[in-house]
Protein backbone atom coordinates (compact mmCIF):
# COMPACT_ATOMS: atom_id res chain seq x y z
CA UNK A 1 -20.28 54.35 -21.74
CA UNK A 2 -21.08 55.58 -25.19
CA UNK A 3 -24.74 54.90 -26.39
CA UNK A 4 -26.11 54.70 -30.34
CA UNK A 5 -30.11 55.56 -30.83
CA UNK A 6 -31.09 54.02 -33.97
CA UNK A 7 -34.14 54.90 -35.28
CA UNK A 8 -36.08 53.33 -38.38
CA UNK A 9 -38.19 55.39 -40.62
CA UNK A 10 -40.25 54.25 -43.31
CA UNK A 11 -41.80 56.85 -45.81
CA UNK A 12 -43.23 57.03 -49.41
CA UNK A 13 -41.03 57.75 -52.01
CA UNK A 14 -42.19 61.32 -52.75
CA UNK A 15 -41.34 62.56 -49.07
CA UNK A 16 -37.94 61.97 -49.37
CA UNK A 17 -36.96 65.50 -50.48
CA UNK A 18 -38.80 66.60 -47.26
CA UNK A 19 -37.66 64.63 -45.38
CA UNK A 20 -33.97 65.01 -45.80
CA UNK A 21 -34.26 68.47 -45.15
CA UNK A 22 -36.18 67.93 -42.31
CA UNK A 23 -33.10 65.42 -40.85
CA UNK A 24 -31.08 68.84 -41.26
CA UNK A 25 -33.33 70.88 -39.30
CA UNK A 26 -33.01 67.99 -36.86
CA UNK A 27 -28.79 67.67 -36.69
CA UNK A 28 -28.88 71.60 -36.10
CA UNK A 29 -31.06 71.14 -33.30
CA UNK A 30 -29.56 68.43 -31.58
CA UNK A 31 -25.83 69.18 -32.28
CA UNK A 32 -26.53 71.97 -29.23
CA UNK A 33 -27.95 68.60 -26.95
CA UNK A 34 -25.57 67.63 -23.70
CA UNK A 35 -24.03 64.62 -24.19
CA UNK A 36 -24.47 64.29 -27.88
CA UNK A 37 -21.49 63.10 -29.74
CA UNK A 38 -22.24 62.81 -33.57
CA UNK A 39 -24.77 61.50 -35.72
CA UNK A 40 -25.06 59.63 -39.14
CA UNK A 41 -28.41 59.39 -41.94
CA UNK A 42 -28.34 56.72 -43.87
CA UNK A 43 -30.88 57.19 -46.58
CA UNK A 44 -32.93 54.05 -48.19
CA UNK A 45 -30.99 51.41 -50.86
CA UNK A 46 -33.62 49.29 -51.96
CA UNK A 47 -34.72 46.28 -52.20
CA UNK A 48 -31.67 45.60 -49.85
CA UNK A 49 -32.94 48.37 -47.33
CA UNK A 50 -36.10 50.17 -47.16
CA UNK A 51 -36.27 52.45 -44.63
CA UNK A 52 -34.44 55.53 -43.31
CA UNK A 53 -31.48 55.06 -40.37
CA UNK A 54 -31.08 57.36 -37.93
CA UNK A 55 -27.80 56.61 -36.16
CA UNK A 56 -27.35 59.28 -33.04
CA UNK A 57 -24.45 58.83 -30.76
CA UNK A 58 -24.38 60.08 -26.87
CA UNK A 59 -21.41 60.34 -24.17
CA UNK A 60 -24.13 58.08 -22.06
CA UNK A 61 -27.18 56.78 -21.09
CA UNK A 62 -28.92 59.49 -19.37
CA UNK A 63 -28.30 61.88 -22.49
CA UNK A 64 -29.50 59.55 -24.74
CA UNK A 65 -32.80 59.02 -23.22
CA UNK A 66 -32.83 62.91 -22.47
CA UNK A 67 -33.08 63.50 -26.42
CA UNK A 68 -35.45 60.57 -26.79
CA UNK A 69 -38.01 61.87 -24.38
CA UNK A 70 -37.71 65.61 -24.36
CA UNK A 71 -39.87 68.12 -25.87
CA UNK A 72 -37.72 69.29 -28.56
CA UNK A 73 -38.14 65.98 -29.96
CA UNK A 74 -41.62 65.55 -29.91
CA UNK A 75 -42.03 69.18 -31.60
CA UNK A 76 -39.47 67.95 -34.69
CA UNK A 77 -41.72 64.74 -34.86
CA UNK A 78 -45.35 66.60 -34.89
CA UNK A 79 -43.69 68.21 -38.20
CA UNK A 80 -43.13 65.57 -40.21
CA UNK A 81 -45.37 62.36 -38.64
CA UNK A 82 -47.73 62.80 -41.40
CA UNK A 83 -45.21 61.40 -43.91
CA UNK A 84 -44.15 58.17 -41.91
CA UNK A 85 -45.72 54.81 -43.22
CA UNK A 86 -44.69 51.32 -42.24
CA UNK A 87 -42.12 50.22 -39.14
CA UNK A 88 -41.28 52.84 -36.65
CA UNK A 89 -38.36 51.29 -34.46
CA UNK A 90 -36.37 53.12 -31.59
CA UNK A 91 -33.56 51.12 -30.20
CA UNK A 92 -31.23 52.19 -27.41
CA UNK A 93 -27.43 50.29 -27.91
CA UNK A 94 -24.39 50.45 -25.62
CA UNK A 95 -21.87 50.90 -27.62
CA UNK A 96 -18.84 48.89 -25.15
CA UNK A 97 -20.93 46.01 -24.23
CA UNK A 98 -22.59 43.31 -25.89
CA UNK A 99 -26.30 43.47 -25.90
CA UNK A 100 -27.57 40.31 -24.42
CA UNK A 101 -29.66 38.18 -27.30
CA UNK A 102 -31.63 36.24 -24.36
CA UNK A 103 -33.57 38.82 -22.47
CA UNK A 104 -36.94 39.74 -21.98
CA UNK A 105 -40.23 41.19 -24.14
CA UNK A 106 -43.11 41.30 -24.83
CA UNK A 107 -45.66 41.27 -27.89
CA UNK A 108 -48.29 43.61 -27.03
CA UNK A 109 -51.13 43.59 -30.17
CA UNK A 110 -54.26 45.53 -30.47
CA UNK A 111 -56.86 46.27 -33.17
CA UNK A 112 -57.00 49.80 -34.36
CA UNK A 113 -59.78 51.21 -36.65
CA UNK A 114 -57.92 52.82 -39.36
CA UNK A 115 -59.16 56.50 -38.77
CA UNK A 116 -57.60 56.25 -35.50
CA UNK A 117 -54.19 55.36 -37.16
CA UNK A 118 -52.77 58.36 -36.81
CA UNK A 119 -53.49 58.92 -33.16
CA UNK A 120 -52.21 54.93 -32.37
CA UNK A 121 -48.93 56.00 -33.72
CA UNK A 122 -48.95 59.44 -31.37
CA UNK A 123 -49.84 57.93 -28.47
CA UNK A 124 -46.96 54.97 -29.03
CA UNK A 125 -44.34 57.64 -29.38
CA UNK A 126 -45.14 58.80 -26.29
CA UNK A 127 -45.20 55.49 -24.79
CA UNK A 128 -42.12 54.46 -26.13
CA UNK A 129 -40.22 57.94 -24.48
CA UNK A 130 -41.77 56.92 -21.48
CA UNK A 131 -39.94 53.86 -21.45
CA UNK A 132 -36.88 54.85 -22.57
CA UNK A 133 -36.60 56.49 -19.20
CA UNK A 134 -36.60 53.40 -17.53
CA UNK A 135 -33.43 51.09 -16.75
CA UNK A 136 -32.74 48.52 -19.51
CA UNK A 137 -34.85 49.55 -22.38
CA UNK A 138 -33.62 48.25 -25.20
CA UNK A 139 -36.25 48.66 -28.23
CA UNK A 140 -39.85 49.31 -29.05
CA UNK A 141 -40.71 48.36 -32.27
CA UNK A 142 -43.47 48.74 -34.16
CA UNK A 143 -45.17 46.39 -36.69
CA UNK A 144 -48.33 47.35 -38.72
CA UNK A 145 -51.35 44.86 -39.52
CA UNK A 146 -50.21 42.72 -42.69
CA UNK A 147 -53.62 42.53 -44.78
CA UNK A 148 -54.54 38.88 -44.95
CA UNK A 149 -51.89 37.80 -42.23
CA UNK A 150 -52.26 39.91 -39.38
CA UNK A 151 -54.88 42.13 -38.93
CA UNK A 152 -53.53 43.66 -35.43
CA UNK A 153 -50.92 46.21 -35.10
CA UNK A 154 -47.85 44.67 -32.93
CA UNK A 155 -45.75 46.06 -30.69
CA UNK A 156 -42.55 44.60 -29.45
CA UNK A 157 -40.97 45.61 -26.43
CA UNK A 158 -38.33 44.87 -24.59
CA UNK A 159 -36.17 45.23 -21.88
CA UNK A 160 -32.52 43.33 -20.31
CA UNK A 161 -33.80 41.81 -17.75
CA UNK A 162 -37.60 40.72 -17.08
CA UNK A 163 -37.04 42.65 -13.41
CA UNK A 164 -36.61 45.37 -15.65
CA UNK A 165 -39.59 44.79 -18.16
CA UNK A 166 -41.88 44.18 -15.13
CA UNK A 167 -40.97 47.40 -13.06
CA UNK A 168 -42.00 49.03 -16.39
CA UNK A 169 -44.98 46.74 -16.88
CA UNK A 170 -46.65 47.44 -13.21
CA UNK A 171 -45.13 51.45 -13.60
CA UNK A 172 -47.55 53.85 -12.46
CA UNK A 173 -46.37 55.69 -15.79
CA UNK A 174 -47.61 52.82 -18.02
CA UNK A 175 -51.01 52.83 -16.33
CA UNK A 176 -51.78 56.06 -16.91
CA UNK A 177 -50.58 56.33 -20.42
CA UNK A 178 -52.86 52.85 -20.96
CA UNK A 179 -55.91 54.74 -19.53
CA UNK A 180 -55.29 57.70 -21.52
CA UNK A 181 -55.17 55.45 -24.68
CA UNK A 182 -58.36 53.25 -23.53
CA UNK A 183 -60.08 53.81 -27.00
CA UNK A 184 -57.06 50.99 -28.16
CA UNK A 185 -57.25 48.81 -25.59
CA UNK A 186 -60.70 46.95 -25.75
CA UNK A 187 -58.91 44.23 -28.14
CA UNK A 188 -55.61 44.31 -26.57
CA UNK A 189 -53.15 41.73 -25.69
CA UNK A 190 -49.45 41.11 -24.06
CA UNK A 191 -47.66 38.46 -24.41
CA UNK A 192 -44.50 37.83 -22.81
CA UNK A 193 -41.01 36.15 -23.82
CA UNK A 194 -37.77 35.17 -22.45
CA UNK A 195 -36.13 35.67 -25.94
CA UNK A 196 -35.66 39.62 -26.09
CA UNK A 197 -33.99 41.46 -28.32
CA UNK A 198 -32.81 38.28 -29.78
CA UNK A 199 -36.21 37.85 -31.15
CA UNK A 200 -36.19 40.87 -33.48
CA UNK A 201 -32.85 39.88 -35.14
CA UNK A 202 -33.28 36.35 -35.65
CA UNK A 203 -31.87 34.44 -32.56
CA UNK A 204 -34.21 32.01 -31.41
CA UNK A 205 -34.91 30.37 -27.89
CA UNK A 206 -33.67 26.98 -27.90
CA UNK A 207 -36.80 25.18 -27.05
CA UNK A 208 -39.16 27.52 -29.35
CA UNK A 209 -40.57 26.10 -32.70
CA UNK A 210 -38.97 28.19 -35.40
CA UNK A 211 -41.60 29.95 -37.18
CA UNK A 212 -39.52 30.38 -40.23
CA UNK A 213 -39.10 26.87 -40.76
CA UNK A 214 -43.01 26.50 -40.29
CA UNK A 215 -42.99 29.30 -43.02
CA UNK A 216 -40.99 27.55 -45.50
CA UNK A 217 -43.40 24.49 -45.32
CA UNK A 218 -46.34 26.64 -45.47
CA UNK A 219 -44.76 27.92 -49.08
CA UNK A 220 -43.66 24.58 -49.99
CA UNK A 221 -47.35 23.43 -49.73
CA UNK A 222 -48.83 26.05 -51.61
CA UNK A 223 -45.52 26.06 -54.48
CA UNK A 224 -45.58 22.57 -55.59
CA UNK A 225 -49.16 21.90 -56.67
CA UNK A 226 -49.06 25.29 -58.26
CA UNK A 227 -45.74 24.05 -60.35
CA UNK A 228 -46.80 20.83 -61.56
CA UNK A 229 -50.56 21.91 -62.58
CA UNK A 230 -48.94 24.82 -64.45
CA UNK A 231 -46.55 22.17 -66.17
CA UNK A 232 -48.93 20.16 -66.92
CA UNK A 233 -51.78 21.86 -67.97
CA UNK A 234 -50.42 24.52 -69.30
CA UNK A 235 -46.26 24.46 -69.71
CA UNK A 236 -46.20 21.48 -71.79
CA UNK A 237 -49.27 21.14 -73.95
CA UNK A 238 -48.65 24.73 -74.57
CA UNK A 239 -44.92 25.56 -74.73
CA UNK A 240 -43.03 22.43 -75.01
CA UNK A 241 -45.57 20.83 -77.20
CA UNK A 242 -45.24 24.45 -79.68
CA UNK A 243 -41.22 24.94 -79.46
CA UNK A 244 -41.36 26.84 -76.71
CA UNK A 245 -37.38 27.23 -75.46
CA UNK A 246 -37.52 25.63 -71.82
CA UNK A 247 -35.59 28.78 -70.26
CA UNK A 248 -38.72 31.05 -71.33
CA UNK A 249 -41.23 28.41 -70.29
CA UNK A 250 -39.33 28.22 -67.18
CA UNK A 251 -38.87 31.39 -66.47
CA UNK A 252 -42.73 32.69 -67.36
CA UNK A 253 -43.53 29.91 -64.76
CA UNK A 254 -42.20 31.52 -62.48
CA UNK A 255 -43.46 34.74 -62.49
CA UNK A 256 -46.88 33.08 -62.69
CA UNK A 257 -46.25 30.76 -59.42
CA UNK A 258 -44.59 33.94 -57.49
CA UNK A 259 -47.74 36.45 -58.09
CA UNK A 260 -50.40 33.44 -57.16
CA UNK A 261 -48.38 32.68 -53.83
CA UNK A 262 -47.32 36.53 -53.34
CA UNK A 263 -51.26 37.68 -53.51
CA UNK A 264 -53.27 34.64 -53.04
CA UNK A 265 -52.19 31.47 -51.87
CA UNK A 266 -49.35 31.95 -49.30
CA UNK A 267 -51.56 34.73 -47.43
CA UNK A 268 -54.34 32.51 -47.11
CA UNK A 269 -52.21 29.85 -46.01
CA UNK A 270 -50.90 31.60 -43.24
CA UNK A 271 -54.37 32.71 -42.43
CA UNK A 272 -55.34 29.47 -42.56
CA UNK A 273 -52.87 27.73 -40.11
CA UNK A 274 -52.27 31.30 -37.61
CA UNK A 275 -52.82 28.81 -35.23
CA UNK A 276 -49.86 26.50 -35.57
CA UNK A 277 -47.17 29.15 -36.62
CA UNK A 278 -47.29 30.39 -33.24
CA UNK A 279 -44.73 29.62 -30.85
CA UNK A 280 -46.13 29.48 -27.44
CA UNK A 281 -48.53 26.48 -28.33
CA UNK A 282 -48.74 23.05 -26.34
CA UNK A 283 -46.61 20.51 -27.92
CA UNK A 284 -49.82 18.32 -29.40
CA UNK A 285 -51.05 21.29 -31.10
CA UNK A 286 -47.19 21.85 -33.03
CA UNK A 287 -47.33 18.15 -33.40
CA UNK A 288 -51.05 18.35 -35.07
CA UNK A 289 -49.89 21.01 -37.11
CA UNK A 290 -47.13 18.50 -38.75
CA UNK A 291 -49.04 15.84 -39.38
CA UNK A 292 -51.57 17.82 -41.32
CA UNK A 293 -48.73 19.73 -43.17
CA UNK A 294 -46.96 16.00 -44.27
CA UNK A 295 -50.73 14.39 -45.45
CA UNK A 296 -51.02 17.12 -47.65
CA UNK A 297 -47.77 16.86 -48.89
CA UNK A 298 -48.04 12.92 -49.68
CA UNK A 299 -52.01 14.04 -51.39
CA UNK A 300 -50.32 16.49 -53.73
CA UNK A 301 -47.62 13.83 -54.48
CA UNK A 302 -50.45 11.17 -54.86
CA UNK A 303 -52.40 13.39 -57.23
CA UNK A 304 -49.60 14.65 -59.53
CA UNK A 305 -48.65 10.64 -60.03
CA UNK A 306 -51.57 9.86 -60.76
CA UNK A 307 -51.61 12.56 -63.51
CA UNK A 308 -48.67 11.31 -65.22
CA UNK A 309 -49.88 7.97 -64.96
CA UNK A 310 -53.04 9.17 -66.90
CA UNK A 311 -50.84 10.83 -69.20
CA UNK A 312 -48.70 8.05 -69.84
């Protein structure tokens, strides 16, 4: 059984050079590894994809995790960690099965000062070869405090089976690396899922709330009060009312309405209703969360019609 490590790199731009020939000191290194097979780089193509793929194929399983754990490894890393910012994924495939979608994680988030960054990020790589030795790892991602959003780092983890994710979860192993990491755990918290790996590539439980859905009506809310003040305070007195083509006015509208909800508005509107995007919430507090969401809707509607009626 043939097994794929992907890994998921972000860096600045101005570490690329370095990096790249970094990747070749890597492929020399573990081209001598048992049980490695061949290996690909797939270097960034924004805005379609950011980050650096590291595609490493192994005859099986037990090489695989061999590479991901082993000292050689962890050497190569201490080289070049200083240039990684952003995501820092590892994720363990079999290559002649089908992953299941519906397994088992959890979201594990903590609050790190940000002098300690550096170490947070040292002592997950060491958690996450740790787990790689166990059976039915599939991924440990890593997702960094989103100013305004989310001010906890999150970690993702999960596993095939939640017999699997538990026997790591009680693991000797994961209480000793916990205790030796104690200066990160005062704030932390786990929270478990039956929706795996699933959950990191888009497939939702069928009985969750989608959060992306709850997303889109957060934008909506902020989006259409900031489009119909801006046309009519400001694109029609101003532009239409001075010959103003409509395909300018237009467009200059909307690079004004996407830098208000890019820095302002849609960040404090997620801060605002953090507690009704989440998905493991009673059903009254999803239900609350609606409500509120469809008065303010019919206000905005009620205030720009009254506008117009002023106007008119």
């Amino acid at each position: 059984m043939t097994v794929a490590l992907v890994v998921h790199r972000r860096l600045a731009e101005d570490s690329y050079a370095e990096y790249a020939a970094w990747q070749e000191k890597v492929g020399r290194r573990i081209e001598t590894w048992p049980g490695f097979l061949d290996r690909r780089v797939i270097r960034p193509d924004p805005p379609l994809q950011v980050d650096w793929v590291i595609v490493q194929r192994f005859r099986d399983i037990d090489s695989a995790r061999g590479w991901l754990q082993s000292a050689d490894r962890l050497a190569l890393l201490d080289e070049i960690k200083g240039h990684f910012v952003g995501n820092d994924d590892v994720h363990l495939f079999t290559e002649d099965t089908e992953k299941p979608a519906e397994a088992a994680s959890v979201l594990i988030s903590s609050r790190v000062p940000e002098a300690d960054e550096g170490a947070f990020l040292d002592w997950q790589r060491q958690i996450s070869a740790a787990e790689s030795r166990f059976d039915g790892f599939l991924g440990h991602k890593i997702e960094r405090p989103i100013p305004g959003v989310q001010e906890d780092w999150v970690v993702a983890l999960s596993f095939d089976t939640p017999e699997h994710l538990e026997k790591w979860i009680e693991s000797p192993e994961r209480k000793a690396l916990l205790a030796a990491g104690r200066d990160y755990n005062e704030q932390l918290t786990l929270t478990r899922a039956s929706y795996g790996f699933g959950f990191w590539s888009g497939q939702k439980g069928k009985d969750l709330p989608d959060p992306v859905f709850k997303s889109n009506l957060l934008v909506l809310l902020m989006l259409y009060p900031i489009v119909f003040l801006w046309g009519y305070f400001i694109a029609d007195p101003l532009f239409a009312d001075h010959g103003v083509p409509f395909w300018l006015s237009l467009f200059i509208g909307n690079v004004v309405s996407t830098q208000l909800l890019g820095w302002f508005f849609v960040p404090w509107a997620f801060k605002l209703f953090g507690w009704w995007v989440k998905r493991n919430q009673p059903a009254r507090v999803h239900a609350a969360g609606y409500a509120i969401i469809i008065a303010l809707y019919i206000v905005s509607m009620a205030v720009y019609a009254g506008l117009l009626a002023l106007r008119g």
